[in-house]
C-alpha atoms as a PDB file:
ATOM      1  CA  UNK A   1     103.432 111.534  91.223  1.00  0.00           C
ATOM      2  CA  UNK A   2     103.369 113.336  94.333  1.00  0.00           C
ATOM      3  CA  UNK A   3     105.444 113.557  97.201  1.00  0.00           C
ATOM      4  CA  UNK A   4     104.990 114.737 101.194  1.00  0.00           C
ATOM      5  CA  UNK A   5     107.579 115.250 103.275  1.00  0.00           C
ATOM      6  CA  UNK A   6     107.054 116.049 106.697  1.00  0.00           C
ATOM      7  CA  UNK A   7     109.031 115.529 109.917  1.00  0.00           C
ATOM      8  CA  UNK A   8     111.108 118.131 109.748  1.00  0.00           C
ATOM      9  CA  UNK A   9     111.494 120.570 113.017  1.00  0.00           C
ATOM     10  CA  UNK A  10     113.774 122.357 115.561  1.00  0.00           C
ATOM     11  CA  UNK A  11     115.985 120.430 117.432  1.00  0.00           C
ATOM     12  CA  UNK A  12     119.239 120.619 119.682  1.00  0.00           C
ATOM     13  CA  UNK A  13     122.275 119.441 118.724  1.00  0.00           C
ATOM     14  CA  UNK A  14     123.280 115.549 119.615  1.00  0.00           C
ATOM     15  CA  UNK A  15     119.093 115.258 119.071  1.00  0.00           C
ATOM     16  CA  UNK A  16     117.162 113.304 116.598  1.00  0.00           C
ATOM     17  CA  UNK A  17     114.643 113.511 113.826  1.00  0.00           C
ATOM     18  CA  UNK A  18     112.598 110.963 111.307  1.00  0.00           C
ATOM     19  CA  UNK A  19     111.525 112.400 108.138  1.00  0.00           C
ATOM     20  CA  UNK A  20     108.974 110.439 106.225  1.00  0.00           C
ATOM     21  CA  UNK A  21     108.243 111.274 102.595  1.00  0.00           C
ATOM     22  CA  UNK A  22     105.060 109.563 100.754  1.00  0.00           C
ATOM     23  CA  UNK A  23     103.810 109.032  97.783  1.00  0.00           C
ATOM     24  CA  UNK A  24     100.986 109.090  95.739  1.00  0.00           C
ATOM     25  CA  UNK A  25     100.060 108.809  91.821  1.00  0.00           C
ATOM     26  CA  UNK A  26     102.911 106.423  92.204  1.00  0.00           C
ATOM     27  CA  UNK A  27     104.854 104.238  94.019  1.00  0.00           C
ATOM     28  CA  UNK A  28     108.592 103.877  95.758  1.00  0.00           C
ATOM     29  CA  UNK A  29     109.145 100.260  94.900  1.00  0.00           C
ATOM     30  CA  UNK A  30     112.112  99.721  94.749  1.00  0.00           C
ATOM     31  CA  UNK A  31     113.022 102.360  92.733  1.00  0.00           C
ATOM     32  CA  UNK A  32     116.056 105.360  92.841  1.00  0.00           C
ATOM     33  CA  UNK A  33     115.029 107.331  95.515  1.00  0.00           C
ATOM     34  CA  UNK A  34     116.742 110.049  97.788  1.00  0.00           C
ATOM     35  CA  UNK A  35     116.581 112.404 100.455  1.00  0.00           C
ATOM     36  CA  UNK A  36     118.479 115.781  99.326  1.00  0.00           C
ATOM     37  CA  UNK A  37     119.216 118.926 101.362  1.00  0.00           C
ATOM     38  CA  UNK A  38     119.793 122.519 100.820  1.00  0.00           C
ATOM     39  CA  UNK A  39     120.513 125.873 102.450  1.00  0.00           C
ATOM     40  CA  UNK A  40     120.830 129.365 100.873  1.00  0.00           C
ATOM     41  CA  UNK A  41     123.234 130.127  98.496  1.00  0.00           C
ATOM     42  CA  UNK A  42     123.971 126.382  98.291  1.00  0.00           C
ATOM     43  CA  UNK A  43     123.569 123.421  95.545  1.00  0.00           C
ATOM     44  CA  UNK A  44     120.771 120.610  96.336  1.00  0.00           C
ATOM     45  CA  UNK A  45     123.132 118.035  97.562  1.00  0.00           C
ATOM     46  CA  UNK A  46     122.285 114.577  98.104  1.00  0.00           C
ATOM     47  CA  UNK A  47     122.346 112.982 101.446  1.00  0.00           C
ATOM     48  CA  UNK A  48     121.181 109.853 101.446  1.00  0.00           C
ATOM     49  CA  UNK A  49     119.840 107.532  98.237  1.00  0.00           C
ATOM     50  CA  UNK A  50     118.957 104.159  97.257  1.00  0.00           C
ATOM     51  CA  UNK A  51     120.318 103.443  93.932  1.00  0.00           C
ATOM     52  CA  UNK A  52     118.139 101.278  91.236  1.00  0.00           C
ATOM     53  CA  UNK A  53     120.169  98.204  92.577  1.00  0.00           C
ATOM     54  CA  UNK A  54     119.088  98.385  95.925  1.00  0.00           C
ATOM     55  CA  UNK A  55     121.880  99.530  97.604  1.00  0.00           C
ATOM     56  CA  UNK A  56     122.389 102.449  99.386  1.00  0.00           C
ATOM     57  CA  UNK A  57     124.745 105.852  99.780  1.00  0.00           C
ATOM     58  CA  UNK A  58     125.322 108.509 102.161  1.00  0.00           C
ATOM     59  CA  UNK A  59     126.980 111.733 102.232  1.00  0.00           C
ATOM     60  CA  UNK A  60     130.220 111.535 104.097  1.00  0.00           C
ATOM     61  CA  UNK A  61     129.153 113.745 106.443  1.00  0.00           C
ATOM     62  CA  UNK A  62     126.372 112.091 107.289  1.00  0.00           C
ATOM     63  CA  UNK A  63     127.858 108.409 107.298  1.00  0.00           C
ATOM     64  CA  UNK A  64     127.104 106.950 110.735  1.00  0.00           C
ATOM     65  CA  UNK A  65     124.176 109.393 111.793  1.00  0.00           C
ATOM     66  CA  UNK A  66     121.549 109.098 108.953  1.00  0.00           C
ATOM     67  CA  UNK A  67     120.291 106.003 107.763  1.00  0.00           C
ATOM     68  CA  UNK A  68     117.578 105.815 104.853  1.00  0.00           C
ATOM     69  CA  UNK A  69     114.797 103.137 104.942  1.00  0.00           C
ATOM     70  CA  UNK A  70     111.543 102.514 102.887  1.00  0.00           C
ATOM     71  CA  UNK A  71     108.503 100.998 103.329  1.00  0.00           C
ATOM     72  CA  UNK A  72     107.620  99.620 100.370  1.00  0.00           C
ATOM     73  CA  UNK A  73     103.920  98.634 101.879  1.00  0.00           C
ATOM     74  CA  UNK A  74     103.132 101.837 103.048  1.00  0.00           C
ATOM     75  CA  UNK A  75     104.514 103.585 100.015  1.00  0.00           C
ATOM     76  CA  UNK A  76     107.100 105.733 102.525  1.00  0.00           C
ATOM     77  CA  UNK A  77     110.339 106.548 102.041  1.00  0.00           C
ATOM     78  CA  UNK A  78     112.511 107.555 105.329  1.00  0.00           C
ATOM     79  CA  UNK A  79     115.919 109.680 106.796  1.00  0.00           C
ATOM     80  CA  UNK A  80     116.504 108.771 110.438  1.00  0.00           C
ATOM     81  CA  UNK A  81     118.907 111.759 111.275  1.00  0.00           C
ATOM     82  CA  UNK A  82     120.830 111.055 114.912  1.00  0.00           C
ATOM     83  CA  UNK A  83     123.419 113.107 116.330  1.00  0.00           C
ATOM     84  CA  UNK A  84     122.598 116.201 114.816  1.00  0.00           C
ATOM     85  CA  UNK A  85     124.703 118.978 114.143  1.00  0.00           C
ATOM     86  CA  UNK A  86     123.744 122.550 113.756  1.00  0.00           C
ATOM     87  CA  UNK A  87     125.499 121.893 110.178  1.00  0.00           C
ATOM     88  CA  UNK A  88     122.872 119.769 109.344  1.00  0.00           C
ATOM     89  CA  UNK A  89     120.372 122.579 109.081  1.00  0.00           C
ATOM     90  CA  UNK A  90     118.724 122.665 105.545  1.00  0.00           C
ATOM     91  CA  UNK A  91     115.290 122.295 103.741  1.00  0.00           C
ATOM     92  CA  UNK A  92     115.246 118.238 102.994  1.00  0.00           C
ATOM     93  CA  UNK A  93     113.944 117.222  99.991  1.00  0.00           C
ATOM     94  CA  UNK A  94     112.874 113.602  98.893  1.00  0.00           C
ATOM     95  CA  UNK A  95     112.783 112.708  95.284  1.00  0.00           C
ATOM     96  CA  UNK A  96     111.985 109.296  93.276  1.00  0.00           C
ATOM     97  CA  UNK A  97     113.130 108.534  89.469  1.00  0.00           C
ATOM     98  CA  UNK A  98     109.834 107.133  87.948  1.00  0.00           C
ATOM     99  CA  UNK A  99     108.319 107.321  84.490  1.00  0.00           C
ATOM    100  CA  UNK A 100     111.760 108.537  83.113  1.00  0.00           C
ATOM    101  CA  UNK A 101     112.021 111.407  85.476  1.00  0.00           C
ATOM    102  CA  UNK A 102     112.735 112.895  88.747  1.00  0.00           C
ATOM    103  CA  UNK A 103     110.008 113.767  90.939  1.00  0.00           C
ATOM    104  CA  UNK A 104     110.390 116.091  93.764  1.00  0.00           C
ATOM    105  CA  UNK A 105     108.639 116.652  96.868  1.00  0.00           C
ATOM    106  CA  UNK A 106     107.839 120.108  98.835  1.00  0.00           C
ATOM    107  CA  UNK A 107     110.724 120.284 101.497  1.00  0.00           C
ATOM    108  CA  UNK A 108     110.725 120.272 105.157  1.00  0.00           C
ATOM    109  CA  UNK A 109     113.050 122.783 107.117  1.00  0.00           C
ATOM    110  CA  UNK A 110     115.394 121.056 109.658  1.00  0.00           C
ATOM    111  CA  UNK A 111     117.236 123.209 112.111  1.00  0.00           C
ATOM    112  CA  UNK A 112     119.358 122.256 114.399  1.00  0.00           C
ATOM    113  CA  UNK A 113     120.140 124.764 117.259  1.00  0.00           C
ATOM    114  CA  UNK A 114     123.960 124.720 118.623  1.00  0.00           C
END
């Protein structure tokens, strides 16, 4: 399984951004999925997921700016990030559980300018 992220970028704060994360060699379903972020000297934390039953969690401090979406058709998993803070600025990183373990993609630097 592979997986792309892209849509990361440089943007002000208060701005927006869509990351999109696909896959290939396998597919999202409706499997546990997440979008995770990290910046140096920090722990991958997760900020957005869908758990195996569907339902979905967020960060706190992300709770009313991010949502997470998928498209199971165009095997696609999603982070709409609004209101951006220049805390938000990290490497995202989506991941799926399938075939027993996690799979990670590549990253995508977001940074959000004050």
């Amino acid at each position: 399984v592979q997986l792309q992220a892209s849509g990361g970028g440089l943007v002000q704060a208060g701005g927006s951004l869509r990351l999109s994360c696909s896959a290939s060699g396998g597919t999202f379903g409706y499997r546990a999925a997440g979008w995770y972020r990290q910046t140096p000297g920090k722990q991958r934390e997760l900020v957005a997921g869908f758990r195996a039953d569907r339902t979905t969690n967020y960060a706190d401090s992300v709770k009313g700016r991010f949502t997470i979406s998928r498209d199971i058709r165009a095997n696609t998993m999603y982070l709409q990030m609004n209101s951006l803070k220049p805390e938000d600025t990290a490497v995202y990183y989506c991941k799926i559980f399938h075939l027993g373990r996690d799979w990670w993609g590549q990253g995508t630097l977001v940074t959000v300018s004050s």
